[in-house]
Structures are given as C-alpha cells and as structure tokens.
PDB file of N, CA and C in Angstrom:
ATOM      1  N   UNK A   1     132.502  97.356  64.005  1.00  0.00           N
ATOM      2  CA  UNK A   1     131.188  97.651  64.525  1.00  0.00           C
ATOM      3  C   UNK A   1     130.151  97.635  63.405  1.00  0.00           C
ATOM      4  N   UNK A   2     130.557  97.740  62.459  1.00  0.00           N
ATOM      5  CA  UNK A   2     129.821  98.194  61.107  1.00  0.00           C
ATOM      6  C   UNK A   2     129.239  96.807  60.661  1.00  0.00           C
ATOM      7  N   UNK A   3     130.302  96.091  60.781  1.00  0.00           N
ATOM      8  CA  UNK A   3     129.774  94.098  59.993  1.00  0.00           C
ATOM      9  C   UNK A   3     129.059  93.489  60.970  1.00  0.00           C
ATOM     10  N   UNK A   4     129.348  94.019  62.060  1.00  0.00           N
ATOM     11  CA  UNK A   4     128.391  93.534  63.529  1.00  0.00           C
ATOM     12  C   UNK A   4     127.277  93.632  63.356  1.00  0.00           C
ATOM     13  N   UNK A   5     126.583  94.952  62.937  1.00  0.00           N
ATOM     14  CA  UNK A   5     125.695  95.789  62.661  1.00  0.00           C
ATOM     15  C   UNK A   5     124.718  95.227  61.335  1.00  0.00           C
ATOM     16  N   UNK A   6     125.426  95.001  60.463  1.00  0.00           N
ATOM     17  CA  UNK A   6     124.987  94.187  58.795  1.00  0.00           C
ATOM     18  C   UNK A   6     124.438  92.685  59.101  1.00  0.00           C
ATOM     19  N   UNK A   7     125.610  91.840  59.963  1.00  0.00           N
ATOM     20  CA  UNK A   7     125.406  90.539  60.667  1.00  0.00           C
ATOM     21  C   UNK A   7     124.159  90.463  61.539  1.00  0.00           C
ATOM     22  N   UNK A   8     123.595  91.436  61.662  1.00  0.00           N
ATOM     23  CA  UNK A   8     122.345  91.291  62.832  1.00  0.00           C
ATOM     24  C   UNK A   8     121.361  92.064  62.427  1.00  0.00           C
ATOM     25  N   UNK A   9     121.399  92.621  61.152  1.00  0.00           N
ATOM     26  CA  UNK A   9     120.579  92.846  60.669  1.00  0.00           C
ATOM     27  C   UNK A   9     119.971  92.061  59.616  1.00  0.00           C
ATOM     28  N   UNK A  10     120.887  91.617  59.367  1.00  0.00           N
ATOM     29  CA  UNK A  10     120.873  90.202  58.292  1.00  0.00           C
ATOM     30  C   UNK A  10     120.101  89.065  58.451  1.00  0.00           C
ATOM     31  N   UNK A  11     120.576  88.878  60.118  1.00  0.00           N
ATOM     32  CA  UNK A  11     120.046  88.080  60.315  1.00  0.00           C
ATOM     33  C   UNK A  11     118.385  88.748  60.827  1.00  0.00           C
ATOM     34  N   UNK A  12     117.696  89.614  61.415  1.00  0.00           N
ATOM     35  CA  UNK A  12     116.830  89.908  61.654  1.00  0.00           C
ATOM     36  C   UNK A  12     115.918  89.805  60.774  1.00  0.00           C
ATOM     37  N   UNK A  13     116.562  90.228  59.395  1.00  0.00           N
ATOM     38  CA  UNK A  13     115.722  89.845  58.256  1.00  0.00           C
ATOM     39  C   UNK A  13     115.606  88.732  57.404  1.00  0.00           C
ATOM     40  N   UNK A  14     116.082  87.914  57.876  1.00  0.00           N
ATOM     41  CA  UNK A  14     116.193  86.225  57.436  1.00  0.00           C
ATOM     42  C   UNK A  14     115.351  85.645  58.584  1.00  0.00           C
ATOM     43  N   UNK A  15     114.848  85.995  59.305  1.00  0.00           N
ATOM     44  CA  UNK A  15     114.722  85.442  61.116  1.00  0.00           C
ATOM     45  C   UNK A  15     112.993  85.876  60.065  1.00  0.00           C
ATOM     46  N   UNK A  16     112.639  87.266  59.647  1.00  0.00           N
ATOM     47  CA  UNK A  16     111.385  87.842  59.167  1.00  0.00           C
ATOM     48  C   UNK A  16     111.083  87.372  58.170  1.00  0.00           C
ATOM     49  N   UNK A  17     111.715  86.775  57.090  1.00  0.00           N
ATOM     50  CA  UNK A  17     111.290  86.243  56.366  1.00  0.00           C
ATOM     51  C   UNK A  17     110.729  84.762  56.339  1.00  0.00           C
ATOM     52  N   UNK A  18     111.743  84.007  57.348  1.00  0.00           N
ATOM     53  CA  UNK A  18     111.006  82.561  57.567  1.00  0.00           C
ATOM     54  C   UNK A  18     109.843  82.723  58.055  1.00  0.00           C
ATOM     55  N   UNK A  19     109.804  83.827  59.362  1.00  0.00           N
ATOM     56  CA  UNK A  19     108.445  83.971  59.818  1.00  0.00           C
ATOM     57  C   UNK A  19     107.289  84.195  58.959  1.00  0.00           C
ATOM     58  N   UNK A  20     107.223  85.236  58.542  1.00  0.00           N
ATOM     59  CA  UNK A  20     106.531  85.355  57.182  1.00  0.00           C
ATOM     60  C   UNK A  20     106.379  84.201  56.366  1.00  0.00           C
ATOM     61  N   UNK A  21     106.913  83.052  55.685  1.00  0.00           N
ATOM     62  CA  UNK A  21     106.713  82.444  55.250  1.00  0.00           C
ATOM     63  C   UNK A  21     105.829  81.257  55.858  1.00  0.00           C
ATOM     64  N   UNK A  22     106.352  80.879  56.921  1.00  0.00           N
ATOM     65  CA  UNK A  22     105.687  80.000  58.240  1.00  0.00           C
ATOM     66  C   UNK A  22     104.229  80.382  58.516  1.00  0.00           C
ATOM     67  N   UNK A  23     104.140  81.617  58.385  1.00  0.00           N
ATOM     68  CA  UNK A  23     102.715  82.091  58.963  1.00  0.00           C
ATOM     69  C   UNK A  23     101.817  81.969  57.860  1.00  0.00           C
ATOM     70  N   UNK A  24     102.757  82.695  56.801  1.00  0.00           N
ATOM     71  CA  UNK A  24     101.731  81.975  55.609  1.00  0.00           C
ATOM     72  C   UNK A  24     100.972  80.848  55.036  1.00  0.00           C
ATOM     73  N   UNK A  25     102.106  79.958  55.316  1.00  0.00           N
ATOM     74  CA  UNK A  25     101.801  78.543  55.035  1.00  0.00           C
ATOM     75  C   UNK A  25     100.525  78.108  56.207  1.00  0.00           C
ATOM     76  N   UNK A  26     100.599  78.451  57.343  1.00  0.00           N
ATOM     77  CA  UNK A  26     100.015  77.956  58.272  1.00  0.00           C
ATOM     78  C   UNK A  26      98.614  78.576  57.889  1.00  0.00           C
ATOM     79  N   UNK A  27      98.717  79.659  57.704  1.00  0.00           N
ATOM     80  CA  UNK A  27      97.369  80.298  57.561  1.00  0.00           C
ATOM     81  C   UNK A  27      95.988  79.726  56.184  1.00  0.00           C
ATOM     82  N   UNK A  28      97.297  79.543  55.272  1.00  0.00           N
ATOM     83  CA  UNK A  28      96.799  78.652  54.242  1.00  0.00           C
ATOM     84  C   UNK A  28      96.164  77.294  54.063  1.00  0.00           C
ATOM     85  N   UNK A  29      96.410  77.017  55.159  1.00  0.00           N
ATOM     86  CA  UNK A  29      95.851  75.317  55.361  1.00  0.00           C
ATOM     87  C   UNK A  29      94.891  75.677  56.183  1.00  0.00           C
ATOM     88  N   UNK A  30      95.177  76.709  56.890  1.00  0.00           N
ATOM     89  CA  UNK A  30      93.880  76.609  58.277  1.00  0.00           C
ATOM     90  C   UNK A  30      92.616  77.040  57.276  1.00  0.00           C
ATOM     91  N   UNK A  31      92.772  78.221  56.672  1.00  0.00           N
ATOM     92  CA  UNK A  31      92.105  78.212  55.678  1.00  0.00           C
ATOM     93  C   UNK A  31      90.855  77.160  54.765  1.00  0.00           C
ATOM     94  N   UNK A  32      92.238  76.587  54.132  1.00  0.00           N
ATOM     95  CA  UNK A  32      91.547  75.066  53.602  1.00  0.00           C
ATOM     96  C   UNK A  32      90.727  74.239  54.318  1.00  0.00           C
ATOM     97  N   UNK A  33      91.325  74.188  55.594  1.00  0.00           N
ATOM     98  CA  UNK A  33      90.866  73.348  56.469  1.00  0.00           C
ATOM     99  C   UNK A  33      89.090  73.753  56.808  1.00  0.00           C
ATOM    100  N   UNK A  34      89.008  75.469  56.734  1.00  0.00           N
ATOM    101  CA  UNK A  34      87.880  75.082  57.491  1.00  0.00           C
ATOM    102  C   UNK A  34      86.409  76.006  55.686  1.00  0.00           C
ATOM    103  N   UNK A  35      85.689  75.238  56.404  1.00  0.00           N
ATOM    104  CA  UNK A  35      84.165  74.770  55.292  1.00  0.00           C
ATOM    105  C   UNK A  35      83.360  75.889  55.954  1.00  0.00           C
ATOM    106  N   UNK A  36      82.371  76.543  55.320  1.00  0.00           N
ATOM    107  CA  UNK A  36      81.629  77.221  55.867  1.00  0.00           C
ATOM    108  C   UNK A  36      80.289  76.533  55.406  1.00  0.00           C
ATOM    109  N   UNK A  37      79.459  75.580  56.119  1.00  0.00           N
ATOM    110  CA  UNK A  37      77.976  75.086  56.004  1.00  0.00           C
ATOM    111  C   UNK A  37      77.003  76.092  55.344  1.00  0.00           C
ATOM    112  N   UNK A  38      76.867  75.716  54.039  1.00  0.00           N
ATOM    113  CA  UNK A  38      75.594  76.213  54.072  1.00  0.00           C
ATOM    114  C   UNK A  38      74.262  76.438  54.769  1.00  0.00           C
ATOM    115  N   UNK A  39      73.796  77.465  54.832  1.00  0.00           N
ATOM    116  CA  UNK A  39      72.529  77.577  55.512  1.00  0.00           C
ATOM    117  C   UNK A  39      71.264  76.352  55.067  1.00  0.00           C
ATOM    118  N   UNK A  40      70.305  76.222  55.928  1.00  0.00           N
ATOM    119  CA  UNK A  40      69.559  75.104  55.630  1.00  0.00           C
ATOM    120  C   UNK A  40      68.715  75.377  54.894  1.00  0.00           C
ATOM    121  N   UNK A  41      68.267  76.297  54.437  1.00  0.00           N
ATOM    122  CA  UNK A  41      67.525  76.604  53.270  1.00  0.00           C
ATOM    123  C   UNK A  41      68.043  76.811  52.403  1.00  0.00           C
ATOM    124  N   UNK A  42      69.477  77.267  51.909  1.00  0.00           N
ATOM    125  CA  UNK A  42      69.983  77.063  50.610  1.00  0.00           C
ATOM    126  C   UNK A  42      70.361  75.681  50.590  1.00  0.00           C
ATOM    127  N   UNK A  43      70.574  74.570  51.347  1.00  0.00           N
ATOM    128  CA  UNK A  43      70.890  73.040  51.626  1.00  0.00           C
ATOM    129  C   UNK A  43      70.044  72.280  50.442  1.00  0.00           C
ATOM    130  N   UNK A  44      68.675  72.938  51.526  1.00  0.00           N
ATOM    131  CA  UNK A  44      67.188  72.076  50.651  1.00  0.00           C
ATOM    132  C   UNK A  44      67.208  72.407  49.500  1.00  0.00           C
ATOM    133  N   UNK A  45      67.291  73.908  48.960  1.00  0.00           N
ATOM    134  CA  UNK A  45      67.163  73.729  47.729  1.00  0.00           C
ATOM    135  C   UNK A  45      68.112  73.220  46.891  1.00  0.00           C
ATOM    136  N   UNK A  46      68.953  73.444  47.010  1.00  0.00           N
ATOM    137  CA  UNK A  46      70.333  72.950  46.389  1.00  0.00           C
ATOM    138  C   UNK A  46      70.594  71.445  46.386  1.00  0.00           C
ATOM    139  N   UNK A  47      69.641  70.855  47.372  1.00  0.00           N
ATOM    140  CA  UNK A  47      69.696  69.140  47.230  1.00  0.00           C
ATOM    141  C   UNK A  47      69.054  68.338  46.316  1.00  0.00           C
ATOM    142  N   UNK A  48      67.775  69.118  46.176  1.00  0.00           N
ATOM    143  CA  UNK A  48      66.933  68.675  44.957  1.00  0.00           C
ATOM    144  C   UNK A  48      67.741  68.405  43.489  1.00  0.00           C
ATOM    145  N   UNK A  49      69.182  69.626  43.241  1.00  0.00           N
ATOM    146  CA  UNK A  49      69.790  69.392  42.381  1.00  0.00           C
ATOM    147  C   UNK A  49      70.481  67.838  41.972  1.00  0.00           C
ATOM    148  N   UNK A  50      71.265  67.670  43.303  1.00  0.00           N
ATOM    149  CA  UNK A  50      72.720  67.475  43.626  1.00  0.00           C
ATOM    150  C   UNK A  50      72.490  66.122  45.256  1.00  0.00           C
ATOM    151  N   UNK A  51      73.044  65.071  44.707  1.00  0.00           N
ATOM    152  CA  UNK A  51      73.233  63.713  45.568  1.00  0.00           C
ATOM    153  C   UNK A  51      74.138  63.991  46.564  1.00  0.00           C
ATOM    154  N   UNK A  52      75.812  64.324  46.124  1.00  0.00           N
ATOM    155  CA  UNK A  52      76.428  64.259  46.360  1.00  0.00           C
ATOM    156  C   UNK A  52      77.350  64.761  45.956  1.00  0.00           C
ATOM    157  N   UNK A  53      78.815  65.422  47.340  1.00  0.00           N
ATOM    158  CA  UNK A  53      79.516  66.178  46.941  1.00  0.00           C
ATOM    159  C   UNK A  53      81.120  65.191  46.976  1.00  0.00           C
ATOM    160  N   UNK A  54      82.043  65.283  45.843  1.00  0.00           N
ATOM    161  CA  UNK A  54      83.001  64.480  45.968  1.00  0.00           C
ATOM    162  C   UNK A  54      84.429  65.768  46.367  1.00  0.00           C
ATOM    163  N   UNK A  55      85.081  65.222  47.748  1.00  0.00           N
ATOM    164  CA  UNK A  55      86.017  66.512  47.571  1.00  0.00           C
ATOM    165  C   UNK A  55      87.281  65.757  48.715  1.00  0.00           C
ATOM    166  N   UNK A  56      88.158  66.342  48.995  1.00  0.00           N
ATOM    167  CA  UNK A  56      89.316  66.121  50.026  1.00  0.00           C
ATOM    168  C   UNK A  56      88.343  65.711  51.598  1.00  0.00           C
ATOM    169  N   UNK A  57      89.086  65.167  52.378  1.00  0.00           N
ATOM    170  CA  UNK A  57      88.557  64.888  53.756  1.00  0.00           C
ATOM    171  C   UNK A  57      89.816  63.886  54.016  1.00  0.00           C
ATOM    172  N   UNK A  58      90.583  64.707  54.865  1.00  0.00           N
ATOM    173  CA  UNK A  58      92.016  64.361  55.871  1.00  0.00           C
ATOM    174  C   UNK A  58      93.040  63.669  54.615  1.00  0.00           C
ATOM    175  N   UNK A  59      92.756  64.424  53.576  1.00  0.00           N
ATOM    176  CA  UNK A  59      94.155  64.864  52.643  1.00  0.00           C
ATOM    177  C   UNK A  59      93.720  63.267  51.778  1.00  0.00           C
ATOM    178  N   UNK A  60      92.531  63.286  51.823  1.00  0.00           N
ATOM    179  CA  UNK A  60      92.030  61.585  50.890  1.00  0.00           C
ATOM    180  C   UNK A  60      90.971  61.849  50.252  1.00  0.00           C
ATOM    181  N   UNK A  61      90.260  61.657  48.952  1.00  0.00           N
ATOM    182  CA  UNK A  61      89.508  61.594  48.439  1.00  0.00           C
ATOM    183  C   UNK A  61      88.213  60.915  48.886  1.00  0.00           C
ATOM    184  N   UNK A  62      87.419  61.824  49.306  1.00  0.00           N
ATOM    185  CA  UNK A  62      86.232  61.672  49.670  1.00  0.00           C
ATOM    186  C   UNK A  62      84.451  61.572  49.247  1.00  0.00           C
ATOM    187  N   UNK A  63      83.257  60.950  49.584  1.00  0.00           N
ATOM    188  CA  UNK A  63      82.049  61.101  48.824  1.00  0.00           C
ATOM    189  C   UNK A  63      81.183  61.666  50.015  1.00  0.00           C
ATOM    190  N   UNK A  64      80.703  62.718  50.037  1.00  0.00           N
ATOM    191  CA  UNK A  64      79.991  63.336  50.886  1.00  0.00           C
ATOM    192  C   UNK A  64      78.177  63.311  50.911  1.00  0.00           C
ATOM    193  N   UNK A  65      77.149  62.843  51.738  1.00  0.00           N
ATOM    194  CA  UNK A  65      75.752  62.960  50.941  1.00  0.00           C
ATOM    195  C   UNK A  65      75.606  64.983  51.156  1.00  0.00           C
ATOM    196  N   UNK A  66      75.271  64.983  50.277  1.00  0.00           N
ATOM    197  CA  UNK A  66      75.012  66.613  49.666  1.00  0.00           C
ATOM    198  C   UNK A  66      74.620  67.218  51.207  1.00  0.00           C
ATOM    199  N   UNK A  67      75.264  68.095  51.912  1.00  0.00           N
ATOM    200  CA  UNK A  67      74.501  68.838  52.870  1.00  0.00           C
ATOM    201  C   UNK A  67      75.412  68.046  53.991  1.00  0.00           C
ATOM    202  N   UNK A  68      75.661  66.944  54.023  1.00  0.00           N
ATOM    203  CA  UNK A  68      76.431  66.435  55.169  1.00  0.00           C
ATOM    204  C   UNK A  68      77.921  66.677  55.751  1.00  0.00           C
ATOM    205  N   UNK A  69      78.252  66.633  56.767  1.00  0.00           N
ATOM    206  CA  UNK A  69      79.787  66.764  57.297  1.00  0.00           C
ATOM    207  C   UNK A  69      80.717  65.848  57.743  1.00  0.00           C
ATOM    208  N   UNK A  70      80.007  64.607  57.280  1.00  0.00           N
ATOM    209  CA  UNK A  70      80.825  63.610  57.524  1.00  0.00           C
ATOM    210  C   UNK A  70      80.884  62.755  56.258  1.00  0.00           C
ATOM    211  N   UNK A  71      82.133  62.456  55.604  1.00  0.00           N
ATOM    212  CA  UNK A  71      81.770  61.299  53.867  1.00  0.00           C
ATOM    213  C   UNK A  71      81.177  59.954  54.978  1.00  0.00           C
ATOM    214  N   UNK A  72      80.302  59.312  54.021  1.00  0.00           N
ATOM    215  CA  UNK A  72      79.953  57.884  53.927  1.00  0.00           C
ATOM    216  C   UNK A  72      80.652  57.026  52.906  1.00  0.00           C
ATOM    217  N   UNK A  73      82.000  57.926  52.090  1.00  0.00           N
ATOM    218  CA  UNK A  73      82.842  57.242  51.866  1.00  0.00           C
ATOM    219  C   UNK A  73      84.394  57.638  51.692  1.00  0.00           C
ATOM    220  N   UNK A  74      85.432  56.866  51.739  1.00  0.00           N
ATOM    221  CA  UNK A  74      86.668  57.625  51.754  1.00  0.00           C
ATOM    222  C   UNK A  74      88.022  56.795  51.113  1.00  0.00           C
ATOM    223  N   UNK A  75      88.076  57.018  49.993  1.00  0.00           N
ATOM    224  CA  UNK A  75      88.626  56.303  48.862  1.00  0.00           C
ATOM    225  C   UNK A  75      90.419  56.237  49.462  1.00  0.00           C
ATOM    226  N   UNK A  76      91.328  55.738  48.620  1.00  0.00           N
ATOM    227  CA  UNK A  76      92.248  55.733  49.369  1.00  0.00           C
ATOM    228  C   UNK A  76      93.124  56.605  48.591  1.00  0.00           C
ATOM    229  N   UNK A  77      92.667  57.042  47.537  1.00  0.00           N
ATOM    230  CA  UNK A  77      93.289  58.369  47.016  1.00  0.00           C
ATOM    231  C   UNK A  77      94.273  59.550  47.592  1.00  0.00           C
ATOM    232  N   UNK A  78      95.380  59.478  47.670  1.00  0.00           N
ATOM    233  CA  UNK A  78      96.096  60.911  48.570  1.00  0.00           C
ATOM    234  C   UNK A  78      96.104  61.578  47.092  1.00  0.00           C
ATOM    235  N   UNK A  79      95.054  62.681  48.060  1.00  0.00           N
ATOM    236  CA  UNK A  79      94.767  64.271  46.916  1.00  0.00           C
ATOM    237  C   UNK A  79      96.208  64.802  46.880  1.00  0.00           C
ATOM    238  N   UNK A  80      97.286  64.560  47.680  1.00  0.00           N
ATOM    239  CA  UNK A  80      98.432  65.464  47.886  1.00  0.00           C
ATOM    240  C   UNK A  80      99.230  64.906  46.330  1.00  0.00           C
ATOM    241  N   UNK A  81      99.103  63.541  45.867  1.00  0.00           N
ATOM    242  CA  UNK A  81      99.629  63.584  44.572  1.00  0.00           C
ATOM    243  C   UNK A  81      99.010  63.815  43.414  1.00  0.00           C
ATOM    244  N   UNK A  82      97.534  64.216  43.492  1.00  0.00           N
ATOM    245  CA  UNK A  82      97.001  64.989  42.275  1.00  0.00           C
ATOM    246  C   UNK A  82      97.730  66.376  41.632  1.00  0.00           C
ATOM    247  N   UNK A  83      97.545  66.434  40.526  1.00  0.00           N
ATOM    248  CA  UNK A  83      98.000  67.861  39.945  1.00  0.00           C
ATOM    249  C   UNK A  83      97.285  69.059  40.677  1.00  0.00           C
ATOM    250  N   UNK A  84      97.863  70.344  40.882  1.00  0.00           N
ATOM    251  CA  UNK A  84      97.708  71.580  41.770  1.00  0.00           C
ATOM    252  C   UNK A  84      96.196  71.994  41.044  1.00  0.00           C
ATOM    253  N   UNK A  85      96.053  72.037  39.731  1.00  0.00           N
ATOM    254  CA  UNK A  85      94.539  72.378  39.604  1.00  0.00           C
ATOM    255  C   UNK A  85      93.411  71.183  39.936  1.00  0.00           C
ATOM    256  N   UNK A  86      94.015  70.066  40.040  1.00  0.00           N
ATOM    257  CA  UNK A  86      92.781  69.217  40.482  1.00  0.00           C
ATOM    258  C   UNK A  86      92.611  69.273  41.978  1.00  0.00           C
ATOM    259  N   UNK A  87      93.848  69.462  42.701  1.00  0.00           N
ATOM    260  CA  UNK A  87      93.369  69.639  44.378  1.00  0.00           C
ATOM    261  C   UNK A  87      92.611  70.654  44.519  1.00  0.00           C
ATOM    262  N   UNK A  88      92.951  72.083  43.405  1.00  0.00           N
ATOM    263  CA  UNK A  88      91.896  72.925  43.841  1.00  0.00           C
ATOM    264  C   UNK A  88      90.142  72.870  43.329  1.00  0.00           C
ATOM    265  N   UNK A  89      89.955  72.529  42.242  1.00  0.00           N
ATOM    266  CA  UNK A  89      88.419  71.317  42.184  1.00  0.00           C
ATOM    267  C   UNK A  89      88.132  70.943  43.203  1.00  0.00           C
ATOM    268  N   UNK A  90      88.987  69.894  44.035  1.00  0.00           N
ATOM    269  CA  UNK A  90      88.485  69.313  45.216  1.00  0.00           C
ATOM    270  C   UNK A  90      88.384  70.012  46.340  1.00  0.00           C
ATOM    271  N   UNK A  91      89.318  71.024  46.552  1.00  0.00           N
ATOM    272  CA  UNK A  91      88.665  72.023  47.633  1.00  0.00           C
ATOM    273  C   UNK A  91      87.977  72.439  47.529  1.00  0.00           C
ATOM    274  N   UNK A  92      87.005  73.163  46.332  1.00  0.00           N
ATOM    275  CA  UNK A  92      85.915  73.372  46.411  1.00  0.00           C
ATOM    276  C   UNK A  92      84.411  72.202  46.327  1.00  0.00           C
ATOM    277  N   UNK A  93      84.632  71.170  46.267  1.00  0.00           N
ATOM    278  CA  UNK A  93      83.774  70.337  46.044  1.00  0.00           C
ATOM    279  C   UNK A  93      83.024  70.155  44.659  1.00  0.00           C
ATOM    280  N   UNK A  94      83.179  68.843  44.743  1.00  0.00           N
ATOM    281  CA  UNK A  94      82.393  68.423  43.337  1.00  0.00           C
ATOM    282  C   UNK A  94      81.261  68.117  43.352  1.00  0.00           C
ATOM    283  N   UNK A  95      80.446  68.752  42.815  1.00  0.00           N
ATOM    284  CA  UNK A  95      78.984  68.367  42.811  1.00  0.00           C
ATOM    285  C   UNK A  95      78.051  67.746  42.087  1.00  0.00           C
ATOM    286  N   UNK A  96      77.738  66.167  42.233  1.00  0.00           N
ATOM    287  CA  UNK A  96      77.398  65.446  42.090  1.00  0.00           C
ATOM    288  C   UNK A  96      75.495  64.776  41.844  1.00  0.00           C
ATOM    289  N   UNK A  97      75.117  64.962  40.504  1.00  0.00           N
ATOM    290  CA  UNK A  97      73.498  65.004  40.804  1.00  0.00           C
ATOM    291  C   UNK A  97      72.827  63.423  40.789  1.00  0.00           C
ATOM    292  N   UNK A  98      74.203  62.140  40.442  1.00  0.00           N
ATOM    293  CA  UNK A  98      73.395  60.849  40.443  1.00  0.00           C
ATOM    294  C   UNK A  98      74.535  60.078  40.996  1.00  0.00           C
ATOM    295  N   UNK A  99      74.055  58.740  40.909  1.00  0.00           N
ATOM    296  CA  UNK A  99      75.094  57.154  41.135  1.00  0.00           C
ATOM    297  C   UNK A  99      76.061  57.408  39.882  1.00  0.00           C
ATOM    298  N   UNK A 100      75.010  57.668  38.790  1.00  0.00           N
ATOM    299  CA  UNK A 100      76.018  57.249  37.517  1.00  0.00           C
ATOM    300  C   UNK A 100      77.235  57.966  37.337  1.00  0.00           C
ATOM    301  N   UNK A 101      76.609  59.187  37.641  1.00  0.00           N
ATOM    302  CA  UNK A 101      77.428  60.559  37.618  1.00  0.00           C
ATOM    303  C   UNK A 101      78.885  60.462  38.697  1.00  0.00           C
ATOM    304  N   UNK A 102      78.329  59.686  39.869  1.00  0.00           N
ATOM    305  CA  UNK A 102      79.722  59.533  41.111  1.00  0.00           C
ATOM    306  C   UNK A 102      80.682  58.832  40.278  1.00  0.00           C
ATOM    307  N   UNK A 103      80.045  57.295  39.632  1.00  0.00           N
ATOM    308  CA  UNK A 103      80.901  56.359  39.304  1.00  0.00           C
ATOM    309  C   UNK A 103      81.860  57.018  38.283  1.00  0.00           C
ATOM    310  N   UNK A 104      81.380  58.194  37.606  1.00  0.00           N
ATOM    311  CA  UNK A 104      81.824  58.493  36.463  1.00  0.00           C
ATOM    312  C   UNK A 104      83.140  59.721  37.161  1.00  0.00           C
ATOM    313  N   UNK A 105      83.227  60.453  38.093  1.00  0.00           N
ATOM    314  CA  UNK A 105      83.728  61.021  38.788  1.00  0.00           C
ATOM    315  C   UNK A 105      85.072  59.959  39.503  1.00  0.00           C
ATOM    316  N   UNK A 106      84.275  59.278  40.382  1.00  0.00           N
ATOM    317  CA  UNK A 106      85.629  58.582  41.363  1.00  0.00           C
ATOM    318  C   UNK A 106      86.452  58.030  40.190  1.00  0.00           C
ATOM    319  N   UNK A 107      85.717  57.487  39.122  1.00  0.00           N
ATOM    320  CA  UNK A 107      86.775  56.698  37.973  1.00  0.00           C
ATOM    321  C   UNK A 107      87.945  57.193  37.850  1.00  0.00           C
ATOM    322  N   UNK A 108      87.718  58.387  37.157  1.00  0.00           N
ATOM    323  CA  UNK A 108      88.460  59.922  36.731  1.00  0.00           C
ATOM    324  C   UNK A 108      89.107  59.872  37.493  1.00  0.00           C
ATOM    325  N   UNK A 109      89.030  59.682  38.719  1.00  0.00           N
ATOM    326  CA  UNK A 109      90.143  60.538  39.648  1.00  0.00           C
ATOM    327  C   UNK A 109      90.800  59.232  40.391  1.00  0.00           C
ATOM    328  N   UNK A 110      90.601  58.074  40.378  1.00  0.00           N
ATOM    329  CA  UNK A 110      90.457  56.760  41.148  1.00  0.00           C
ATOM    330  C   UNK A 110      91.717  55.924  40.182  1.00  0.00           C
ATOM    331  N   UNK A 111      91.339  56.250  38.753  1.00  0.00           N
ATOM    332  CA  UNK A 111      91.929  54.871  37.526  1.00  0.00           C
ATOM    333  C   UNK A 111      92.636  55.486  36.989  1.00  0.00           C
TER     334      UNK A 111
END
C-alpha cells in the first residue's frame, strides 16, 4: 500500500511539474508575442528622432516605419538562430534614425 502511495504521488508530481513547465513556456511567448503601442503623442515625438524600428515579426527579421504595425519589410533571417542576447535586442526593437543607419543594421545581422 505504501509503494502504491509513493507511485502516485510521484507521479502527481511529475504530472505538476510538466504542467508548470508547459504553462511557463506558453506564457512566455504569449508574452513576447504581444507589443504594447505607444501612445500617439509619445509616437510623434519620438519619430522626429527615429525612421525606423528593426525587430522580430513571425520569428523573421523585420523593418518597421517608426510608429507602424505592420514591417514594409521582412528579411529572410530566422531570429530563432541568432544568439539568445541578440533575439533579446530584437524583442525590444531597434531603433533606427536613417537609410544609412538601416543598411548598417540589416548588414550586421543579414552578412
């Protein structure tokens, strides 16, 4: 009765730990997944800086116009084989104040 008892508890806590792990993971991407828009008045000002933002969009290296939610471009880059500190750069977005400045960016991360 006793190993019965160990056996199903064992397993209850192997059963809690995948869960736990599962939920984590899941929560972590949903996370990633979602952007919070700046307000439109910190947009404007912040555009005057800044052209363009270079960052992930559906796990690919992306060029965003500053303030927008859709790239006008989408490189063929999978961010998933960049090194762990450069995916996180790209989750936060790169911020971009010219042409010269992009070319000099996608290179880096492109060549």
């Amino acid at each position: 009765m006793k190993d019965k008892k160990i056996k199903i508890l064992s397993f209850i806590t192997l059963f809690s730990v995948i869960a736990s792990v599962t939920i984590s993971a899941s929560l972590r991407e949903i996370s990633k997944s979602k952007q919070t828009p700046l307000p439109n008045s910190a947009v404007s000002a912040v555009k005057q800086e800044y052209k363009y933002i270079v960052r992930e969009y559906n796990g690919k290296l992306a060029v965003f116009e500053f303030g927008e939610n859709k790239p006008f471009r989408i490189t063929d880059l999978d961010v998933a084989l960049l090194p762990q500190s450069d995916q996180r750069v790209l989750a936060g977005g790169i911020r971009v104040a010219d042409n010269k400045e992009l070319i000099r960016v996608l290179e880096d991360y492109c060549s």
